[in-house]
Structures are given as structure tokens and as C-alpha cells.
C-alpha atoms as a PDB file:
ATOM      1  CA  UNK A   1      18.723 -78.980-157.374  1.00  0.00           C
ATOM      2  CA  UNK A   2      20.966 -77.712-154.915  1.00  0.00           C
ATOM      3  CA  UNK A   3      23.730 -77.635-157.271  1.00  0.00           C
ATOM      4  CA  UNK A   4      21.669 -75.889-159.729  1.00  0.00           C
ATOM      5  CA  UNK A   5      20.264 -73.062-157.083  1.00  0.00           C
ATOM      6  CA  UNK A   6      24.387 -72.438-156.448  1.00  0.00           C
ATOM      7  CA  UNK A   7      25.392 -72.231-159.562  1.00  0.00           C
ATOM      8  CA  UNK A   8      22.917 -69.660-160.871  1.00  0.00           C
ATOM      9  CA  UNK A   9      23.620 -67.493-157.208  1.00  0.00           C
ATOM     10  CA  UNK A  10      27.306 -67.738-158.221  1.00  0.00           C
ATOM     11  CA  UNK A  11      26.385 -66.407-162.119  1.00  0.00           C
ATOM     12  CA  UNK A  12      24.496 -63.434-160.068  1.00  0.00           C
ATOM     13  CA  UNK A  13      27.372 -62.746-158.008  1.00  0.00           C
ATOM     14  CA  UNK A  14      29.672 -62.670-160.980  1.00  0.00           C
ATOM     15  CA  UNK A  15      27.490 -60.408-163.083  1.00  0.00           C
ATOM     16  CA  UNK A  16      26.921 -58.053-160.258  1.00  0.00           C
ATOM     17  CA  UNK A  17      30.806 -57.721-159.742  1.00  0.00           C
ATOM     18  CA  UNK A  18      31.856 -57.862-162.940  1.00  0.00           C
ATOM     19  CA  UNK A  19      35.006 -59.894-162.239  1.00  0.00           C
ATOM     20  CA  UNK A  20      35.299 -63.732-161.707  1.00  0.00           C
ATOM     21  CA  UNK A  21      38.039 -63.099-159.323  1.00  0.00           C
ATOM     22  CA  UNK A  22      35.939 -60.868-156.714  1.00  0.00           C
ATOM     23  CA  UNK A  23      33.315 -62.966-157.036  1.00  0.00           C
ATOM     24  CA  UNK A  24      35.239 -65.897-155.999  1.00  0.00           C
ATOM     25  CA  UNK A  25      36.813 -64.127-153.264  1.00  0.00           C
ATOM     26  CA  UNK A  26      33.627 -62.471-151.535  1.00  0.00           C
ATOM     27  CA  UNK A  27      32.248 -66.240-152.347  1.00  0.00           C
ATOM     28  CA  UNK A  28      35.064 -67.850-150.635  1.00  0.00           C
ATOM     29  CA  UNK A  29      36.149 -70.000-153.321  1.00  0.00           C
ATOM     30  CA  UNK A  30      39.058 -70.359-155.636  1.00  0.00           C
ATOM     31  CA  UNK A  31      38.583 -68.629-159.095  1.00  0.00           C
ATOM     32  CA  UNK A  32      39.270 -72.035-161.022  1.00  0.00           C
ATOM     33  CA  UNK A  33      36.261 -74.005-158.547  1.00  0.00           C
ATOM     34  CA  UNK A  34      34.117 -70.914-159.665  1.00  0.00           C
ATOM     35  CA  UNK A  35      35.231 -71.095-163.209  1.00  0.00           C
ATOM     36  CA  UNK A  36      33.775 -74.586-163.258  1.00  0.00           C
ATOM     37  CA  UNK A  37      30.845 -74.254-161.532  1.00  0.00           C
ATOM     38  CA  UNK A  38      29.775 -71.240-164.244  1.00  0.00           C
ATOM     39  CA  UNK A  39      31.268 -73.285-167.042  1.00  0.00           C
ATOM     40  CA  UNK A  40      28.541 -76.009-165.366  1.00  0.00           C
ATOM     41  CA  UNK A  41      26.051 -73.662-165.905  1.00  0.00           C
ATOM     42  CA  UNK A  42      26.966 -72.544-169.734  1.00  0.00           C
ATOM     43  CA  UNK A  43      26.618 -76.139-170.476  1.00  0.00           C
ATOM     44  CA  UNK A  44      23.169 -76.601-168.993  1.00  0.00           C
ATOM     45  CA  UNK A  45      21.790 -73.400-170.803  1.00  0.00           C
ATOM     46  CA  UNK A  46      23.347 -74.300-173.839  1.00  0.00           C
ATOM     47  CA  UNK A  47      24.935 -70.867-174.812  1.00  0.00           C
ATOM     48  CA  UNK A  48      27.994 -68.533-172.974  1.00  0.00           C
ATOM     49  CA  UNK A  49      26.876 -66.097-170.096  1.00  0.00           C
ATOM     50  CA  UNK A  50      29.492 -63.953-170.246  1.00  0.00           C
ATOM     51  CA  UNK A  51      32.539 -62.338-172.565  1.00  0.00           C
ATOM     52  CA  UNK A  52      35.949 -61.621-170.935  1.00  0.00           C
ATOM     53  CA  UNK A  53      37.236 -58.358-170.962  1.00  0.00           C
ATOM     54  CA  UNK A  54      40.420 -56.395-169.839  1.00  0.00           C
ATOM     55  CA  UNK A  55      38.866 -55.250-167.134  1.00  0.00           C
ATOM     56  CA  UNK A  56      36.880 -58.135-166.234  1.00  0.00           C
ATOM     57  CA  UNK A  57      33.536 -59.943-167.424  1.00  0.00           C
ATOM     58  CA  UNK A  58      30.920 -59.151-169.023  1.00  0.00           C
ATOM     59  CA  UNK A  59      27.465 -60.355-169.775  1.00  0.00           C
ATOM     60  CA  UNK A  60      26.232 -61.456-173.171  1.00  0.00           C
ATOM     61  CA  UNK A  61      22.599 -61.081-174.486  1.00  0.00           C
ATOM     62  CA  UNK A  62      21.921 -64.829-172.885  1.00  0.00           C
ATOM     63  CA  UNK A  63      23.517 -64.114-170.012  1.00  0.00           C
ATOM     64  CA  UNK A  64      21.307 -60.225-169.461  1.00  0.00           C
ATOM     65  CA  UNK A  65      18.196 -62.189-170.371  1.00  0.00           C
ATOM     66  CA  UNK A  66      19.443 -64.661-167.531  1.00  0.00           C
ATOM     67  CA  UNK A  67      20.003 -62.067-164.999  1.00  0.00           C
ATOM     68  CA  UNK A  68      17.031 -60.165-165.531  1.00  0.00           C
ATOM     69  CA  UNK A  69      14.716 -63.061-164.927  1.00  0.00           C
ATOM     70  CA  UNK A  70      16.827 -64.742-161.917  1.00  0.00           C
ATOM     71  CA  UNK A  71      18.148 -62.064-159.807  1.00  0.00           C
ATOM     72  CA  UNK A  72      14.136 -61.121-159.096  1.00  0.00           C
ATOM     73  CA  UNK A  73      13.143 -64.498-157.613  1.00  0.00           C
ATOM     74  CA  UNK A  74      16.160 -64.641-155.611  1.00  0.00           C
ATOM     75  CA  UNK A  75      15.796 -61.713-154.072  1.00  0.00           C
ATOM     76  CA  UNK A  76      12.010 -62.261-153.333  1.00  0.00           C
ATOM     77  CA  UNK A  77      13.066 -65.863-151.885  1.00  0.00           C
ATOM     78  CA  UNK A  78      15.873 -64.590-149.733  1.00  0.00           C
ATOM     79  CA  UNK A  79      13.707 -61.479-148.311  1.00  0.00           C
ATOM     80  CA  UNK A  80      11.090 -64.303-147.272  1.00  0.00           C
ATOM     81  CA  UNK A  81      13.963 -66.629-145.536  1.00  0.00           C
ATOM     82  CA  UNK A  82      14.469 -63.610-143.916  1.00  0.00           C
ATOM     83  CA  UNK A  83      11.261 -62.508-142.493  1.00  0.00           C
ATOM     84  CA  UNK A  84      10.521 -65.803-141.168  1.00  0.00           C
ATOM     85  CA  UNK A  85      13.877 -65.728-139.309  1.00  0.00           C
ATOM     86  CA  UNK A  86      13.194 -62.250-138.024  1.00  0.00           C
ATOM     87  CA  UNK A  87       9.589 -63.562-137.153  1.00  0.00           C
ATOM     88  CA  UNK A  88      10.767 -66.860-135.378  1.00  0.00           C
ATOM     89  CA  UNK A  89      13.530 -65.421-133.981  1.00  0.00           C
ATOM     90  CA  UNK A  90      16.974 -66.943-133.647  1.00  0.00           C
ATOM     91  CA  UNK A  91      18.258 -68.391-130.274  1.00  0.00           C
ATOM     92  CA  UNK A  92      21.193 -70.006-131.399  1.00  0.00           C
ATOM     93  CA  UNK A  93      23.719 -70.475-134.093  1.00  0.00           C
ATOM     94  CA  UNK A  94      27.011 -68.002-135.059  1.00  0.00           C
ATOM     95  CA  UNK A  95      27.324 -64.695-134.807  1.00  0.00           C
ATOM     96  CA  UNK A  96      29.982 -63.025-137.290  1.00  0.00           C
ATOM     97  CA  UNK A  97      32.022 -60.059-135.759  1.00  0.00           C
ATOM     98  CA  UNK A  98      34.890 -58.033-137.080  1.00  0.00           C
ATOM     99  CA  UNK A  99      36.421 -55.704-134.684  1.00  0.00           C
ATOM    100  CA  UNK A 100      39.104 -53.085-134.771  1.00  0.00           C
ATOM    101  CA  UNK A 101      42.231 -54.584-132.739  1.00  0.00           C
ATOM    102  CA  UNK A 102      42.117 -51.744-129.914  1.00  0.00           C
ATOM    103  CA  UNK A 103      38.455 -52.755-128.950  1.00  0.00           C
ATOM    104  CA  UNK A 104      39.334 -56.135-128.055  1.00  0.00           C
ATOM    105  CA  UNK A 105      40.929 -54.904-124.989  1.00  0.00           C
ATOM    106  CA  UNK A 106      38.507 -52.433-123.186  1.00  0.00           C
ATOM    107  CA  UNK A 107      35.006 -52.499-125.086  1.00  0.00           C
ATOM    108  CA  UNK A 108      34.076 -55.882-126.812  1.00  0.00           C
ATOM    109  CA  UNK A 109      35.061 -57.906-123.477  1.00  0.00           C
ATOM    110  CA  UNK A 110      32.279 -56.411-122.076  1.00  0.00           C
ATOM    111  CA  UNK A 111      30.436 -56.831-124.660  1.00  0.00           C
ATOM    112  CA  UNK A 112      31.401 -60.325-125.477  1.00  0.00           C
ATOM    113  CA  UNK A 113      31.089 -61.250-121.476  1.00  0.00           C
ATOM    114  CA  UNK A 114      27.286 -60.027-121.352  1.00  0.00           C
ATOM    115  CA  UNK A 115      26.006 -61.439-124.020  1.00  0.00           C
ATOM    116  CA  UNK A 116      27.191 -64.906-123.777  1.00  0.00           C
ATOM    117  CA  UNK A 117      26.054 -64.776-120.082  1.00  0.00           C
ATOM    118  CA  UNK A 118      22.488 -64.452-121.503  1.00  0.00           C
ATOM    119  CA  UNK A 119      22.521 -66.065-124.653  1.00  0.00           C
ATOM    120  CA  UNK A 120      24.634 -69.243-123.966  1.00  0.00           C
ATOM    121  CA  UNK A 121      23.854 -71.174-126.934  1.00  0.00           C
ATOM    122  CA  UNK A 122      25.246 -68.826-129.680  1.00  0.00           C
ATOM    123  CA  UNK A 123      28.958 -68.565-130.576  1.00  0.00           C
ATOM    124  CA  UNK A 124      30.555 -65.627-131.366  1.00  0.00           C
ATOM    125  CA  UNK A 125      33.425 -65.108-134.080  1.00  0.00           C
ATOM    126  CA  UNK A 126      35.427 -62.428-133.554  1.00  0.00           C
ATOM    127  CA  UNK A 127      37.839 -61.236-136.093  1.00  0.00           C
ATOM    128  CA  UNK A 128      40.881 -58.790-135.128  1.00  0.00           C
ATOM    129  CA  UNK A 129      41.608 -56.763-138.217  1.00  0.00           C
ATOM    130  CA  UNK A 130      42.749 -53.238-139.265  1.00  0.00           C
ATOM    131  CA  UNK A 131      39.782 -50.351-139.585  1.00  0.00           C
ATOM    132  CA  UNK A 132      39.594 -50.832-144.185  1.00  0.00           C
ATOM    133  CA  UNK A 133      39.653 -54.539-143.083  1.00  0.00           C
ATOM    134  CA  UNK A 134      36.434 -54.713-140.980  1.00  0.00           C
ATOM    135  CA  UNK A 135      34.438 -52.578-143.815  1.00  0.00           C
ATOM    136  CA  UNK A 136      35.664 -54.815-146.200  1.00  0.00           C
ATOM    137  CA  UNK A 137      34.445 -58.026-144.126  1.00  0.00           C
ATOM    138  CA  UNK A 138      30.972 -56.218-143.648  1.00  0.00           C
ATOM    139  CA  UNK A 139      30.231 -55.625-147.227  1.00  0.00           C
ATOM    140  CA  UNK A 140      31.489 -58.420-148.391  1.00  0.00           C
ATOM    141  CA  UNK A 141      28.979 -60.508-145.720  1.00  0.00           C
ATOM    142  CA  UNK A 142      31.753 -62.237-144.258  1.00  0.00           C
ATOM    143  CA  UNK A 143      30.887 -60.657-140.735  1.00  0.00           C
ATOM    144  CA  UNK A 144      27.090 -59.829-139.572  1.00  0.00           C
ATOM    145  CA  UNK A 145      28.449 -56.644-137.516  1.00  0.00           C
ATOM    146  CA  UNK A 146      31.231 -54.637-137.795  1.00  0.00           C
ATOM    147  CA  UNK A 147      32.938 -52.124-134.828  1.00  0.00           C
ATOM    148  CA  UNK A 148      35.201 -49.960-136.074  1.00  0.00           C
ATOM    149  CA  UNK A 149      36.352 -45.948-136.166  1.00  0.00           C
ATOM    150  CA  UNK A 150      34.327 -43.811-138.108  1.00  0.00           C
ATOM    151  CA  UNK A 151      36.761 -42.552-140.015  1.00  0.00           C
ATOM    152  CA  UNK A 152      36.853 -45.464-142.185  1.00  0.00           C
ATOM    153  CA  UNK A 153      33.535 -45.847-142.786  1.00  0.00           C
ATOM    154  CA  UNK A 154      32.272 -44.457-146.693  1.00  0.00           C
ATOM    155  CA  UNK A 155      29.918 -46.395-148.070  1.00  0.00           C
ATOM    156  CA  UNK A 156      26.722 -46.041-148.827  1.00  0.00           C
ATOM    157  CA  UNK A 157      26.127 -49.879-148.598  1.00  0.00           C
ATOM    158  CA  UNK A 158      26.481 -49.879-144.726  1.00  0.00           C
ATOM    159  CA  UNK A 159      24.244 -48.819-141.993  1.00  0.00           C
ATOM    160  CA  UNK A 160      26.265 -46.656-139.339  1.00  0.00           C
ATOM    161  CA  UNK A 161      24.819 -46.500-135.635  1.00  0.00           C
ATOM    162  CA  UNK A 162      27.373 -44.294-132.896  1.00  0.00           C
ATOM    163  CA  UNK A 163      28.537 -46.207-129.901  1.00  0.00           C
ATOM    164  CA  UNK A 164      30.978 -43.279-128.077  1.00  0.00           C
ATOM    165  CA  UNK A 165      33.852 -41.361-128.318  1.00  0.00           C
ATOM    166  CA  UNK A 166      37.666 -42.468-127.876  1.00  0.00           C
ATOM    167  CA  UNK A 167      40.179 -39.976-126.940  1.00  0.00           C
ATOM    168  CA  UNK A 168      44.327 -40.778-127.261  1.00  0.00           C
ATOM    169  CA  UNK A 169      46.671 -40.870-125.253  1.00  0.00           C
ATOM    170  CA  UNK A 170      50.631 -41.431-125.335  1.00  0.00           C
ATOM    171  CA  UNK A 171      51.620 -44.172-123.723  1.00  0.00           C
ATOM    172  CA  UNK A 172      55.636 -44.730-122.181  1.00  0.00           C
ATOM    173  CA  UNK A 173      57.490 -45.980-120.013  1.00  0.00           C
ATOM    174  CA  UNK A 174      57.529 -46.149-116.601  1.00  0.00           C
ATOM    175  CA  UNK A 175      60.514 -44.216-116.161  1.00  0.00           C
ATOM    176  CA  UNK A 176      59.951 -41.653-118.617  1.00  0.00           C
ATOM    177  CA  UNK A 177      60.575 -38.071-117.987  1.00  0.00           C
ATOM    178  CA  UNK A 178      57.664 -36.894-120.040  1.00  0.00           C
ATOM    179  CA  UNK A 179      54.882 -35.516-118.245  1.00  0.00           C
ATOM    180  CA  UNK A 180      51.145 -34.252-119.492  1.00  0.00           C
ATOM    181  CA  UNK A 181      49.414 -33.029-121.270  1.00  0.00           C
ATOM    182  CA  UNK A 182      51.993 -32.980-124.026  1.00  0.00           C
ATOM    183  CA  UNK A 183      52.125 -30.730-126.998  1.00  0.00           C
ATOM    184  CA  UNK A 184      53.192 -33.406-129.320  1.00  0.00           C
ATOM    185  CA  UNK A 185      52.922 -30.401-132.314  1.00  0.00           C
ATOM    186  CA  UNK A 186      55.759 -28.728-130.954  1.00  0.00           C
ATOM    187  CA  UNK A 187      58.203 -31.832-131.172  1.00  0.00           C
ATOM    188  CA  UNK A 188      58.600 -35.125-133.446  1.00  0.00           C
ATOM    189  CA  UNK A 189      58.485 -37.939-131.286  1.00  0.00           C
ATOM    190  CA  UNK A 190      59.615 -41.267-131.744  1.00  0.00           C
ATOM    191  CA  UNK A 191      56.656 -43.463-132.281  1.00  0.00           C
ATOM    192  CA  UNK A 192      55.854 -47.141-132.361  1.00  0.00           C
ATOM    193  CA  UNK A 193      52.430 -47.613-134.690  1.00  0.00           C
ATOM    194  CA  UNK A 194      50.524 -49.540-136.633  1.00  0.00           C
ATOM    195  CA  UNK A 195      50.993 -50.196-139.790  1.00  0.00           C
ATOM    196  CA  UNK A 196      50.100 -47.320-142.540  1.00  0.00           C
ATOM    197  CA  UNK A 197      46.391 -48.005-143.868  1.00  0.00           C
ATOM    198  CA  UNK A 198      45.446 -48.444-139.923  1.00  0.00           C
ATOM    199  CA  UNK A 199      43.028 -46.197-139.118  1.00  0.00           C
ATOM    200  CA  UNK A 200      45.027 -44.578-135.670  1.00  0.00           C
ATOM    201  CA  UNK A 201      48.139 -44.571-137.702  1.00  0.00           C
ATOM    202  CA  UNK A 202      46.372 -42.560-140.498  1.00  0.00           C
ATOM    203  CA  UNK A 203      45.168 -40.089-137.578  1.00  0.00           C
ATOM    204  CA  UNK A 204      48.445 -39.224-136.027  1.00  0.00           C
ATOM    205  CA  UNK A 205      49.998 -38.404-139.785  1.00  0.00           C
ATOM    206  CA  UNK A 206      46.689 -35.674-140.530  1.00  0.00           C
ATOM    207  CA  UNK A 207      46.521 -34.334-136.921  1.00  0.00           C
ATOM    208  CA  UNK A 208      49.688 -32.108-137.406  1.00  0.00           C
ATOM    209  CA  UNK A 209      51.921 -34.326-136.097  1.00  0.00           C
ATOM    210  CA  UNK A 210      55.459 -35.000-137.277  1.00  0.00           C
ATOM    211  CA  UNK A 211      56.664 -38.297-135.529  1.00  0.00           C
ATOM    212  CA  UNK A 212      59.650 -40.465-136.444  1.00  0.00           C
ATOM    213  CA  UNK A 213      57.719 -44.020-136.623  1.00  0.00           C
ATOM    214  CA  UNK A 214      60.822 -46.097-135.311  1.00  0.00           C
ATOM    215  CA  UNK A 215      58.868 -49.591-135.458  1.00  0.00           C
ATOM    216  CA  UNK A 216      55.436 -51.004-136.345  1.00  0.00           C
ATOM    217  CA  UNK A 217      53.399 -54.019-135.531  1.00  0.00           C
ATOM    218  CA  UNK A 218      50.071 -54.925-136.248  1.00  0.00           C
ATOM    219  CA  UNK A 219      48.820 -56.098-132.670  1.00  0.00           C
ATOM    220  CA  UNK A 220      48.538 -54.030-129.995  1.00  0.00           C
ATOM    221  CA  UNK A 221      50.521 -56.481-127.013  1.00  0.00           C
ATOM    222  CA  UNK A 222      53.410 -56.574-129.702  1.00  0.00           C
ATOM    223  CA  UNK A 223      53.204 -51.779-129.980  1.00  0.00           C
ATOM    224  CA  UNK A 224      53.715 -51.946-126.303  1.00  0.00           C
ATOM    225  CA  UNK A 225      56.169 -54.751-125.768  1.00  0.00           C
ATOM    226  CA  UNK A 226      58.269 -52.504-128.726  1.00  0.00           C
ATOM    227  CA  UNK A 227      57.456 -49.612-125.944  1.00  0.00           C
ATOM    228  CA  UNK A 228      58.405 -51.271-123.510  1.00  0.00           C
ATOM    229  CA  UNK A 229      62.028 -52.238-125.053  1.00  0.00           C
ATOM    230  CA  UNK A 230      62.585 -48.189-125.243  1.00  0.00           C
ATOM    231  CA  UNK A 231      62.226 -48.505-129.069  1.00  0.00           C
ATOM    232  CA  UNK A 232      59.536 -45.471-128.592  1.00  0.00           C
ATOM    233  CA  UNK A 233      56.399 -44.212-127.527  1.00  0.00           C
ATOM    234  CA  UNK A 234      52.987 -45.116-128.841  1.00  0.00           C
ATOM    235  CA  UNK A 235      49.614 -43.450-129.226  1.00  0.00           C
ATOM    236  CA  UNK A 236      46.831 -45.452-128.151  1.00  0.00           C
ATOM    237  CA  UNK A 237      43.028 -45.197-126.768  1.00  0.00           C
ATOM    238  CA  UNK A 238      43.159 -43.819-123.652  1.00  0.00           C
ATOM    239  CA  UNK A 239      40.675 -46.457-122.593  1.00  0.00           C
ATOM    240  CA  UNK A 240      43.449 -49.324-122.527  1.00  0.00           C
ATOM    241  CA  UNK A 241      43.034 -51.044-119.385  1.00  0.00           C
ATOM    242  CA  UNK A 242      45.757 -49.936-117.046  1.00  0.00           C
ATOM    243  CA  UNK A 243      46.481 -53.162-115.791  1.00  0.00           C
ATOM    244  CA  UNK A 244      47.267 -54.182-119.304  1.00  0.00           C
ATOM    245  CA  UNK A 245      50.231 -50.828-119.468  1.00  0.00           C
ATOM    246  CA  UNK A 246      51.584 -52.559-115.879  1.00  0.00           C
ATOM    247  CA  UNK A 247      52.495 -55.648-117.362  1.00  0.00           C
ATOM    248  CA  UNK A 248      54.918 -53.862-119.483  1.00  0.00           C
ATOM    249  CA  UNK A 249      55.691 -51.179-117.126  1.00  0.00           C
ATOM    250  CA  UNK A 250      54.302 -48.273-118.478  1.00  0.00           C
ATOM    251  CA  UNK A 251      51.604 -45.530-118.397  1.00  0.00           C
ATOM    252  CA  UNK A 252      49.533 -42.745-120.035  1.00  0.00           C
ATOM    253  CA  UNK A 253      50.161 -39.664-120.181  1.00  0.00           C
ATOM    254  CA  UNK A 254      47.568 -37.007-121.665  1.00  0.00           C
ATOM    255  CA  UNK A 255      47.869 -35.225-125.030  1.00  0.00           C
ATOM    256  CA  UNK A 256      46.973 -31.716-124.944  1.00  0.00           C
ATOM    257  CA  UNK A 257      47.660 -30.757-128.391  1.00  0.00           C
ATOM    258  CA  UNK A 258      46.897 -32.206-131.176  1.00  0.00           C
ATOM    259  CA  UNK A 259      43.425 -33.145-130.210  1.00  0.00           C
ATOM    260  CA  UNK A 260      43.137 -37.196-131.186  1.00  0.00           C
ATOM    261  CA  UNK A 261      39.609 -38.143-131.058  1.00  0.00           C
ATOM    262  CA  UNK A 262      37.802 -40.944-133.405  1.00  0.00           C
ATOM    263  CA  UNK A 263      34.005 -41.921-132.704  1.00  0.00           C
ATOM    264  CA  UNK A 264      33.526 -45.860-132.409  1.00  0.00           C
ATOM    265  CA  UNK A 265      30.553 -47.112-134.556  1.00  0.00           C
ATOM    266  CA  UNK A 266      28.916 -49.976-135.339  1.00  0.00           C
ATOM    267  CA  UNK A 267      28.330 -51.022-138.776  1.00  0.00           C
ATOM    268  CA  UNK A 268      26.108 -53.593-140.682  1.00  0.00           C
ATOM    269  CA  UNK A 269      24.832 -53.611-144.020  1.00  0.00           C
ATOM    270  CA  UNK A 270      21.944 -51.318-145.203  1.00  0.00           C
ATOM    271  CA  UNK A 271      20.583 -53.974-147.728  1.00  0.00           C
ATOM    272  CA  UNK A 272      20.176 -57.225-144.893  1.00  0.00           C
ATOM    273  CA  UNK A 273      17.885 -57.876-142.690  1.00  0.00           C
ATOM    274  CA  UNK A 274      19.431 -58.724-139.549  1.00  0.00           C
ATOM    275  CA  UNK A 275      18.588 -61.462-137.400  1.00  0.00           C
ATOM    276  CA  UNK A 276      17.436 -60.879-134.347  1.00  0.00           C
ATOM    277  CA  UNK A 277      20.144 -62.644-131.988  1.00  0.00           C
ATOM    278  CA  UNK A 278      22.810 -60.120-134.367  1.00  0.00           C
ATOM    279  CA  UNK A 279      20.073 -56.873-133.208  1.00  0.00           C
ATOM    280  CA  UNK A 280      20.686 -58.475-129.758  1.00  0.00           C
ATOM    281  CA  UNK A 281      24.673 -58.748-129.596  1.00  0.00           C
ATOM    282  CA  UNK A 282      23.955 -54.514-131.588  1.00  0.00           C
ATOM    283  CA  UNK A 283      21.833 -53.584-128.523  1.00  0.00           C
ATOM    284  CA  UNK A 284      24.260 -54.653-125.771  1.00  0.00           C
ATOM    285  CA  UNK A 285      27.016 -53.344-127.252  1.00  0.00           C
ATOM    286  CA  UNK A 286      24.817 -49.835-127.523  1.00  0.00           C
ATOM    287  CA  UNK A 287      24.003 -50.448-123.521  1.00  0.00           C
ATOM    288  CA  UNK A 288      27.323 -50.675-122.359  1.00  0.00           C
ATOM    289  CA  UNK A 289      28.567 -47.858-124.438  1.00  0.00           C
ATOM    290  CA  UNK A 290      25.675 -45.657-122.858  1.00  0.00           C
ATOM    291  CA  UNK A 291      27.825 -46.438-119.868  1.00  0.00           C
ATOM    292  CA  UNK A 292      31.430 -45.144-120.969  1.00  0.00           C
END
């Protein structure tokens, strides 16, 4: 039976998409393990679901009739699960989060700190990923919660809730001549950045800016170790701890013009009911931004 209840949720998921190969991916299986398991299926119904395209899949008049009386009962059985969950209430279990790298180092430690002082029987995932990455995570339903710049977010299939705003800053070396606030308009700096669909790195390029990008890395300890070895300057939150900028011997130093602001949101997704332990970790985080 349990077989049988995954195998017509993976025909759903297929004829939603419209391509074996998402499906399998936003499943987190192989394509060929999810070519069996509908092939499975075909067999026990008797007839094909679906017709291959160029572009994909699509379903034939067995597989529609399928769908249409499925994809109802499903959906009424997994809104149920998830009432009773709200209505019990969760206490422990995993908790799903994708986070834009920068965060990790000033915001979700704080987050991360108070919430596992006071719920010490749920574990937290965090997943480090570029700004596109943490949407895609998030709609997919590979993470419960997603924080990441607004900026990125444009879909209607995600709820959106403001934490606070994060101003840049440019960070060098110790030893550097350059003072603040700098007009970085009115030169081309060298830059060390992220890589090009990043979020911050897409922000310097539309803010009027004309840097030479000399290096890129996709962490931030390895943008400021490059720094640090005089390859260039970088543009980061301003919020990066300073203690962190010591250990490589450097500093901040204020940006005057362009301005480089992003808002920080959180993100979930508008169709789920959320359990309450993920409202929980949502809430804190909310809190401590309050606080910034």
C-alpha cells in the first residue's frame, strides 16, 4: 500500500511538472528510479499515463482521468495531516533552512543560538547557498523557510514576510589609504565578489558601478582572505561582525554613493501549512530583527 500511495504521488508530481526529469529532481530521485516506479504504475492500471514529447511529458486520456480523480483526495488527505500537526503541535523533529551565505555570520547565529536554547529537541538544517538557490530550495520543499534578499524573490508561490534592512559597505585592508564614505561612481575599483547570479554581485553591476572584478569565490571567509592577499576590495553587509574583518586585518569603510541597500526577508511557501515549531524558528527570527 505504501508503494502504491508513492507511486501515484510521484504520477501527480510528474503531471503537474510536465517533465520526468524535474519531477525526479524536486523528488530527490534519479530519473531512471522514477521511470520505474511510473512504469510500476502503467502496469497496475493496465494502460500508459503519459506520451513523451520534445518538451517533456504529457498526459494521455487515462492518465487526465487519473489525475482528475487522485490529485483531489490527496490534497484533502494532506490538508488533514496538516491540521492535526498544526493542532497538536510539533515539539521536535527537523527544521529545513536555506540561508543566504552573508546571514550566517551576523543574523542567523542569533537566531540559530535562541531557538535551540528553548527548543532543545529540534535540529536545525541549515543550508548556505546563493540568493536564486534558496528560492529554488523553498519551492521546491526542500527547505521549510527560506532567508534571503528581496531582490530575488518573484514568485507568486511564496509567502514574503520583511525582517530589516542591510546597508553595504567596502571592506579593505588594514593599511589601505581609502577613507569614507567613498564615491565608488566616480572610480572602477578592483573588486573581489561573488559569483555572477549572486544576488550582491548582481547589485553592485545595476547600482552604477563600474568595478574590475579581479577574483570571485563563493564563500564569504574565502572574498576576504582574497582581500586580505591585496587581490582587491570587496563589498559586503555592513553588519559583518568586526571581529570577523580582524582576523584578516581589515575594515569597513562607508559607501556614500552608490546607495547599496537590499531588504532581508523571510520566505515560505504560500500553498503549506506550516508547522508550528517552523512559525516558531519565523517568529524569533522576526524578534531579533525588531532589534537590529
Amino acid at each position: 500500500m505504501d508503494t502504491f500511495d508513492r507511486q501515484l504521488r510521484y504520477f501527480l508530481r510528474i503531471a503537474q511538472l510536465g517533465s520526468l526529469s524535474r519531477a525526479a529532481d524536486e523528488l530527490d530521485q534519479t530519473q531512471s528510479g522514477l521511470s520505474r516506479q511510473l512504469a510500476a504504475l502503467e502496469a497496475h492500471v493496465g494502460k500508459p499515463l503519459f506520451t513523451r514529447t520534445g518538451r517533456g511529458v504529457e498526459l494521455t486520456a487515462a492518465g487526465r482521468q487519473l489525475q482528475e480523480q487522485t490529485a483531489g483526495a490527496f490534497d484533502t488527505i494532506d490538508r488533514t495531516l496538516d491540521t492535526l500537526r498544526v493542532r497538536e503541535g510539533i515539539t521536535q523533529g527537523t527544521v529545513r533552512l536555506a540561508v543566504v551565505h552573508t546571514l550566517s555570520y551576523y543574523f542567523m547565529s542569533d537566531v540559530v543560538s535562541r531557538f535551540v536554547s528553548q527548543h532543545e529537541s529540534v535540529n536545525l538544517s541549515l543550508m548556505g547557498r546563493s540568493s536564486p538557490d534558496v528560492v529554488d530550495l523553498v519551492e521546491s520543499g526542500k527547505a521549510d523557510a527560506g532567508f534571503v534578499y528581496d531582490a530575488a524573490v518573484a514568485s507568486a508561490s511564496l509567502v514574503c514576510r520583511p525582517l530589516f534592512d542591510d546597508d553595504m559597505c567596502l571592506i579593505v585592508q588594514e593599511a589601505s589609504p581609502v577613507e569614507g564614505p567613498v564615491d565608488l561612481t566616480a572610480q572602477s575599483p578592483k573588486l573581489v565578489g561573488f559569483p555572477s547570479h549572486y544576488m550582491l554581485r548582481r547589485m553592485v553591476h545595476s547600482a552604477g558601478i563600474t568595478p574590475h572584478f579581479t577574483a570571485e569565490a563563493e564563500t564569504v571567509d574565502a572574498i576576504l582572505k582574497l582581500v586580505s592577499s591585496g587581490v582587491g576590495a570587496c563589498i559586503l553587509p555592513g553588519r559583518i561582525p568586526d571581529k570577523l574583518l580582524v582576523d584578516y586585518r581589515l575594515r569597513k569603510v562607508a559607501i556614500a554613493r552608490p546607495v547599496l541597500r537590499r531588504r532581508v526577508v523571510v520566505i515560505t511557501k504560500a500553498d503549506k501549512t506550516l508547522p508550528p515549531i517552523v512559525e516558531r524558528l519565523i517568529d524569533t527570527a522576526m524578534d531579533i530583527a525588531a532589534t537590529l
